[in-house]
Protein backbone atom coordinates (compact mmCIF):
# COMPACT_ATOMS: atom_id res chain seq x y z
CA UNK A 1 0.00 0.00 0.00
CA UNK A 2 1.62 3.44 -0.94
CA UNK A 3 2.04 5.71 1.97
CA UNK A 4 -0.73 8.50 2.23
CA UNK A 5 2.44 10.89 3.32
CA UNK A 6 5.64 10.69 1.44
CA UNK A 7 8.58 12.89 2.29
CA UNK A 8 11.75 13.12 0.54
CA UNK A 9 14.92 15.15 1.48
CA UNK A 10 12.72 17.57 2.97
CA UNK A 11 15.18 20.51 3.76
CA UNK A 12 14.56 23.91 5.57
CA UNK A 13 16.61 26.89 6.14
CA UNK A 14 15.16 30.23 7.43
CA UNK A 15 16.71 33.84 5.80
CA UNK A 16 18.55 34.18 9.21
CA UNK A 17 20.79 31.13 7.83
CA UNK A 18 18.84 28.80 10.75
CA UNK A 19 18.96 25.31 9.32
CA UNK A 20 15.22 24.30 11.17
CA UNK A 21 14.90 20.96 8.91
CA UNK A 22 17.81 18.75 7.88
CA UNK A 23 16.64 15.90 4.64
CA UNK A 24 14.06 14.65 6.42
CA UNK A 25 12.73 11.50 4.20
CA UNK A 26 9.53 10.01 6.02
CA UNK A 27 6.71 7.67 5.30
CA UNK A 28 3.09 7.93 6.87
CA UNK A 29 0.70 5.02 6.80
CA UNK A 30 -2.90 5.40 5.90
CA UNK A 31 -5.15 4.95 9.32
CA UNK A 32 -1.83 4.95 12.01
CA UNK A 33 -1.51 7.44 14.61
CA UNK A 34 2.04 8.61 14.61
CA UNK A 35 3.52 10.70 16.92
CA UNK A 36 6.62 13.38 16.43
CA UNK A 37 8.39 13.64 19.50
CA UNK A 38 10.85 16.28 19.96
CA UNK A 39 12.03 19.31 22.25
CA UNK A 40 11.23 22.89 21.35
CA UNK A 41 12.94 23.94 18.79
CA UNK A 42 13.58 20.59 17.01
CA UNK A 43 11.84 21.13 13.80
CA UNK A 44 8.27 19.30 14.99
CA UNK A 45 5.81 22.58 13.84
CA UNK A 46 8.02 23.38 10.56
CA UNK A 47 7.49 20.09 9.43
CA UNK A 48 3.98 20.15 9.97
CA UNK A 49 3.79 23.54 8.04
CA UNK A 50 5.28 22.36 5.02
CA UNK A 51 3.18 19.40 4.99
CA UNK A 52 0.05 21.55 5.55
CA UNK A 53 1.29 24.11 2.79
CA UNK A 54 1.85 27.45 5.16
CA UNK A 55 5.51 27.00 5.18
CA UNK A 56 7.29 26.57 1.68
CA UNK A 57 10.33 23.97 2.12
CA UNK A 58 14.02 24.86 0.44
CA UNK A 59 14.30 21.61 -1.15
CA UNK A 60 13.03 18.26 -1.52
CA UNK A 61 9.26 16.95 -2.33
CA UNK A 62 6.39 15.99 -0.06
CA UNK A 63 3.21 14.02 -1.31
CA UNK A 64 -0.07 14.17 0.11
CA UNK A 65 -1.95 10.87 -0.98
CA UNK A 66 -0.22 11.69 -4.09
CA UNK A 67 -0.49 15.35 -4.35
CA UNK A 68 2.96 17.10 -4.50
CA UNK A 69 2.11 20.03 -1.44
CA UNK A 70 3.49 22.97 -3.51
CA UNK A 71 2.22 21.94 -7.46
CA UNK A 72 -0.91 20.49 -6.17
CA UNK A 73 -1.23 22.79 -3.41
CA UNK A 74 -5.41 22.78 -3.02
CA UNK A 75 -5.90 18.92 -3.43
CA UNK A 76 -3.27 18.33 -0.97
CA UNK A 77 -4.38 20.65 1.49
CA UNK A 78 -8.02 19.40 1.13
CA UNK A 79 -7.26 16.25 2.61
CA UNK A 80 -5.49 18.13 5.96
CA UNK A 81 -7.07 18.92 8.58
CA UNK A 82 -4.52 20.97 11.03
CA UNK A 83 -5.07 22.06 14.78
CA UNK A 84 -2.34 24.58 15.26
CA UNK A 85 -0.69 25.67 18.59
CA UNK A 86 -2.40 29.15 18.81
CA UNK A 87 -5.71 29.83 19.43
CA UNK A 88 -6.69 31.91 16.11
CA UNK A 89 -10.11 32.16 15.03
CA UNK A 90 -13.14 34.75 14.24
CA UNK A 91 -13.83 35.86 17.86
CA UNK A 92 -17.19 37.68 17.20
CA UNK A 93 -18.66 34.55 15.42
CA UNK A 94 -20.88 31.79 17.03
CA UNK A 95 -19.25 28.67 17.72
CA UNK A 96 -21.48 26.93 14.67
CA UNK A 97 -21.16 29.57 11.88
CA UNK A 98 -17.47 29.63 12.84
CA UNK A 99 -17.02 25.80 12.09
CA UNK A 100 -19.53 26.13 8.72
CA UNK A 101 -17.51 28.64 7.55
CA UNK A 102 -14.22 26.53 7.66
CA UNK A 103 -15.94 23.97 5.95
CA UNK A 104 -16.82 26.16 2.98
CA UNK A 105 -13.13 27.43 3.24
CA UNK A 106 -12.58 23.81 1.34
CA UNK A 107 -15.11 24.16 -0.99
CA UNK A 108 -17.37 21.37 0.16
CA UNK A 109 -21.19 21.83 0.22
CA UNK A 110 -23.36 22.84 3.17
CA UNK A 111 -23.93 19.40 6.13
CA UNK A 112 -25.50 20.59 9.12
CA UNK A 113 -25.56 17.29 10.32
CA UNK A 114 -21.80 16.72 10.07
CA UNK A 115 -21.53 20.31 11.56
CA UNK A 116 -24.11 19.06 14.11
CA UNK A 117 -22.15 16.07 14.51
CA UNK A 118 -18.64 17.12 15.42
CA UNK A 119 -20.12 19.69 17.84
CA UNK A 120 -21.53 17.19 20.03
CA UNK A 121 -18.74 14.46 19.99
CA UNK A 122 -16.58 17.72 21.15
CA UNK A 123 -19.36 18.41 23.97
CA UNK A 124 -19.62 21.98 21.68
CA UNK A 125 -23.67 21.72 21.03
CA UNK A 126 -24.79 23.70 24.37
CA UNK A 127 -22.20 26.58 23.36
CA UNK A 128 -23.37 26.17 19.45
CA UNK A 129 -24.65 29.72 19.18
CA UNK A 130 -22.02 31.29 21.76
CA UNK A 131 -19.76 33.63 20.57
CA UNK A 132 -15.98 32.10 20.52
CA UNK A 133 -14.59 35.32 22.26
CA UNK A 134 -17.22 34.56 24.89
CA UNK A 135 -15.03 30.45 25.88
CA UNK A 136 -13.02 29.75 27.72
CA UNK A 137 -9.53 28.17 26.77
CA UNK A 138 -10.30 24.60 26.89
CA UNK A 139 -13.68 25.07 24.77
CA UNK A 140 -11.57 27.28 22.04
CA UNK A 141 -9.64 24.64 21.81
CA UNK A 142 -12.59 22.33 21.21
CA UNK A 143 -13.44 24.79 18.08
CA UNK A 144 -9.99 24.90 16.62
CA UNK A 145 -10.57 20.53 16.30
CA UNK A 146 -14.13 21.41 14.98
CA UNK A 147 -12.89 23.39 12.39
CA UNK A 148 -10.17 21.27 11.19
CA UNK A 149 -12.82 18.18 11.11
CA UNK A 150 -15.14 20.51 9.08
CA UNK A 151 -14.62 19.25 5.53
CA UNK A 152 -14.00 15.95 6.29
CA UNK A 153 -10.19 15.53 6.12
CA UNK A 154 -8.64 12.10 5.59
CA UNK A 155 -5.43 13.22 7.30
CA UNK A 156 -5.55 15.08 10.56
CA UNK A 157 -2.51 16.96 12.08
CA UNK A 158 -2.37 17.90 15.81
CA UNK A 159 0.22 20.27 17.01
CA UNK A 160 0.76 19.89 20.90
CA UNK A 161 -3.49 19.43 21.16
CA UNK A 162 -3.37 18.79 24.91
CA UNK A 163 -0.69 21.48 26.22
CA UNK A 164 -2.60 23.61 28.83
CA UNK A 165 -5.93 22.07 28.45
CA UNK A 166 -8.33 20.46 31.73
CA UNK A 167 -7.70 16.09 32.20
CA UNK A 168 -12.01 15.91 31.19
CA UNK A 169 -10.80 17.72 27.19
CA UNK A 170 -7.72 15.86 27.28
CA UNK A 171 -9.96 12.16 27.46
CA UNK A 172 -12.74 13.70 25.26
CA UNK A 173 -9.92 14.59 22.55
CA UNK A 174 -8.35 11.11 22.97
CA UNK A 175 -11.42 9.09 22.90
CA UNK A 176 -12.40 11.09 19.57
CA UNK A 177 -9.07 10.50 18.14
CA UNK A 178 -9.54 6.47 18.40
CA UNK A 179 -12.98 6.81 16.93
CA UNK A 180 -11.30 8.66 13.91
CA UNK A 181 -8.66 6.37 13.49
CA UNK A 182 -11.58 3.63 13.64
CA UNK A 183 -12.73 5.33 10.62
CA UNK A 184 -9.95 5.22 8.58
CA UNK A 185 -8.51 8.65 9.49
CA UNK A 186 -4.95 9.16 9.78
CA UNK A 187 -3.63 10.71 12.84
CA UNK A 188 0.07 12.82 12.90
CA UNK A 189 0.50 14.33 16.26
CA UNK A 190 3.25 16.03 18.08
CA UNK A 191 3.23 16.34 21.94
CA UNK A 192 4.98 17.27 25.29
CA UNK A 193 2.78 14.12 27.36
CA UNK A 194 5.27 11.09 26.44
CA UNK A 195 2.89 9.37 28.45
CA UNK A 196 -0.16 10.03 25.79
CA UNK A 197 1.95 8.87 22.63
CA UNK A 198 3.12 5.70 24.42
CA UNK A 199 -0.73 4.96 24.64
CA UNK A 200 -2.01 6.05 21.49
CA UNK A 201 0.57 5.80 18.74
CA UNK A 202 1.22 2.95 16.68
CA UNK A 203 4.91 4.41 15.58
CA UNK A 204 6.79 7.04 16.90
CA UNK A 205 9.20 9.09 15.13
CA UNK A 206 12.08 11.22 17.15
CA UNK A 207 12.89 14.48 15.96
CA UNK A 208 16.33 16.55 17.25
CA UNK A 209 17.76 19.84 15.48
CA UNK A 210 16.35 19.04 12.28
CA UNK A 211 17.27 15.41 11.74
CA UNK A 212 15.03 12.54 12.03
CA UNK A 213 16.88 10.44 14.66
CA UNK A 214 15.02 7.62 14.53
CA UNK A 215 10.98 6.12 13.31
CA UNK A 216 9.97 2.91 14.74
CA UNK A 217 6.96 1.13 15.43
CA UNK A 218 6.16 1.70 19.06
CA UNK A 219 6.34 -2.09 20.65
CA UNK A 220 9.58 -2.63 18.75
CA UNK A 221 11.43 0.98 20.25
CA UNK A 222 10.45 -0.22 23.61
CA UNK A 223 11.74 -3.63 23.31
CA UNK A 224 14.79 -2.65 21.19
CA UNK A 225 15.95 0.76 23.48
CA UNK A 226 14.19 -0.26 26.82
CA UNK A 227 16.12 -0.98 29.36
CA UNK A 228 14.38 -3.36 32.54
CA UNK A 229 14.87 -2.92 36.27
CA UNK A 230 14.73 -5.84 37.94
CA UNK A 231 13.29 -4.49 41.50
CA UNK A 232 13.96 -6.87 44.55
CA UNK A 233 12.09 -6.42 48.10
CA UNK A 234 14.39 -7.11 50.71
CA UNK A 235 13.52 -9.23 53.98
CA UNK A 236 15.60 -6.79 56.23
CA UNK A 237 17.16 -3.63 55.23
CA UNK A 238 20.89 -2.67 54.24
CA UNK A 239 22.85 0.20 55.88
CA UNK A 240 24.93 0.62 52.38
CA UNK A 241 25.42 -1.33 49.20
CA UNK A 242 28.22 -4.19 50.36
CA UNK A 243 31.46 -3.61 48.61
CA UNK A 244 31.26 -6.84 46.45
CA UNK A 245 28.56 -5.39 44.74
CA UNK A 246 29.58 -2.83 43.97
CA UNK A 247 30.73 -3.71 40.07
CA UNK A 248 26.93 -4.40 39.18
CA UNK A 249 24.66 -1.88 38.29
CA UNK A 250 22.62 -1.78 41.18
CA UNK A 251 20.98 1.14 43.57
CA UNK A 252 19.69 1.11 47.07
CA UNK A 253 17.06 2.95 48.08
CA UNK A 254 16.64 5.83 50.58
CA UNK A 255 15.02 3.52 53.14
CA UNK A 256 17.30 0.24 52.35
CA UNK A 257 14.49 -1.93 51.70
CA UNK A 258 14.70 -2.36 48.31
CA UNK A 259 17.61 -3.18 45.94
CA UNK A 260 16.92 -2.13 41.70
CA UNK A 261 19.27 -3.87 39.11
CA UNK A 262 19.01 -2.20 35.81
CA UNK A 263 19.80 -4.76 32.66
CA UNK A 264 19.87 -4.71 28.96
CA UNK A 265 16.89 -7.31 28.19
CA UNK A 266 18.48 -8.03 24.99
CA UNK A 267 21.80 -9.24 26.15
CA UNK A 268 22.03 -13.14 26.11
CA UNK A 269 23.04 -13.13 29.35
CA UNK A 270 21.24 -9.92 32.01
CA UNK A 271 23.19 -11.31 35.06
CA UNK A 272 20.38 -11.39 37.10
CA UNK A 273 21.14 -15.49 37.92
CA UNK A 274 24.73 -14.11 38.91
CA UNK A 275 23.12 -11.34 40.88
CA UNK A 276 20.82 -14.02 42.62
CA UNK A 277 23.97 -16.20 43.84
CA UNK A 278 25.84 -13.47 45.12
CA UNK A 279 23.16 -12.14 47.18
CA UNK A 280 22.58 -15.49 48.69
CA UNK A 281 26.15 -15.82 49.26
CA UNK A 282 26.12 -12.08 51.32
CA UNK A 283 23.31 -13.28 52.91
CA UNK A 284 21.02 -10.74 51.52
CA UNK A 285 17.60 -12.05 51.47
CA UNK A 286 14.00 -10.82 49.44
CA UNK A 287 10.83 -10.86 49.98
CA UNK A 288 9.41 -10.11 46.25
CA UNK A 289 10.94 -9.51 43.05
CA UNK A 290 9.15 -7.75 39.84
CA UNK A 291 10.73 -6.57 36.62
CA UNK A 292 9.76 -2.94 35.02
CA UNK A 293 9.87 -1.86 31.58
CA UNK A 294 11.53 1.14 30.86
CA UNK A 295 9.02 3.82 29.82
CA UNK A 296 8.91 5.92 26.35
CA UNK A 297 10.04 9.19 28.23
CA UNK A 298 13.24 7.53 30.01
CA UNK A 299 13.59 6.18 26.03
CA UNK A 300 13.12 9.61 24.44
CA UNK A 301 15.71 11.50 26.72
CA UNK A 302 18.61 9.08 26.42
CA UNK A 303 18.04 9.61 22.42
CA UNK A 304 18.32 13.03 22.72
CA UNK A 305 21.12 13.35 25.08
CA UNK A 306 23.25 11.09 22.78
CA UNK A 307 22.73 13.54 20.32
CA UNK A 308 23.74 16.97 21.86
């Protein structure tokens, strides 16, 4: 199946000489959710402008379901929808004629229904007639995904969605976003909540001054750059770590109760049999032992560190 996003040496430099984007070359599926991870300042929002047409790219060629973005400009764009960062919309207009409007913006006939539709998935129908300067935050925010679900978009961007919105939009927006993908819609999102792309994303792709560091399917990053902690509850606690351990990677907690070994769970051999026996040998004994999976954030920041 051909990707519904194609990039190719995608390359960005401002006037000031800033090189933002680096030859990015990138591949989106049709119906994934993937997520652009990244610090500020890595190239996440340019990337997503050039893609969505408001930022013109100093070389190389990007394909919306087979629309080059700058020769086919309109078709490509008519298959975006794009929640920005800011807040940006008509302030005096009612929350409805705001989100018909963007719909005509695309040149697709009148559906109240949709219109109606959208509104009350995004909890939007008792403030239909409100004025958008009249919201608060949270339920402008609300409106900006209205509007970009308008005309019906088979691709939907979201820059940094959640940043400064309540927990009840942040589960609303989520829940919508899985009933979107359901429906075939494909889902490009960059965020600052680690935790949210480790739940929702099928791949993730790490961004860092421009270059693409790395795109992998989620389960595979975490099994191929997670690290485990093997976590062991001891029976009595230690004063200090004893001095023949101290060649293994282990830490003791605050309180000396409990002893975490950190292992590469790709190595043949993790050393945690090794581990065992020497403990037994100090005379060291525990209560419980559990293994954790290093998380997507711990994953994202050793990335990036090996990199500046």
């Amino acid at each position: 199946m051909s990707p519904i996003i194609a990039i190719n040496g995608l390359t960005k430099t401002y006037a000031s000489g800033l090189p933002a984007l680096r030859g990015i070359d990138l591949e989106i599926r049709k119906g994934e959710i993937f997520a652009l991870l990244g610090p500020n300042g890595a190239g996440k929002t340019t990337l997503i402008s050039i893609v969505c047409g408001i930022v013109n790219p100093s070389a190389g060629r990007v394909l919306v379901d087979g629309y080059d973005v700058v020769r086919d400009y309109r078709a490509a764009r008519a298959k975006i929808g794009l929640v920005p960062q800011e807040l940006t919309m008509e302030a005096f207009e009612s929350v409805r004629a705001t989100v018909a409007f963007s719909r005509g913006l695309f040149g697709r006939p009148p559906d109240p229904p949709h219109i109606e539709r959208i509104l009350g998935d995004l909890s939007l129908w008792e403030k239909r007639d409100s004025r958008v300067m009249a919201l608060s935050g949270g339920m402008k925010r609300r409106v900006m995904i209205a509007k970009a679900l308008s005309h019906e978009p088979e691709i939907l961007f979201l820059d940094e969605p959640t940043a400064g919105v309540d927990v009840e939009l942040r589960r609303d927006m989520w829940a919508m976003v899985r009933r979107l993908r359901e429906a075939g819609v494909t889902i490009i999102l960059t965020t600052h909540y680690i935790e949210e792309a480790e739940e929702m994303a099928d791949r993730i792709g790490v961004i860092h001054q421009g270059e693409l560091v790395l795109v992998e399917d989620k389960a595979v990053l975490m099994e191929r750059l997670g690290r485990k902690r093997l976590i062991l509850q001891l029976q009595a606690p230690l004063r200090r770590l004893p001095a023949e351990l101290a060649n293994r990677p282990l830490e003791l907690s605050a309180d000396g109760w409990q002893l975490v070994y950190t292992y590469d769970s790709q190595q043949a051999r993790t050393g945690i049999a090794g581990l065992l026996r020497q403990l037994a040998d100090l005379g060291i004994a525990y209560r419980d032992l559990h293994t954790v999976q290093s998380s997507l954030e711990e994953i994202f920041v050793s990335l990036v560190r090996g990199r500046s």
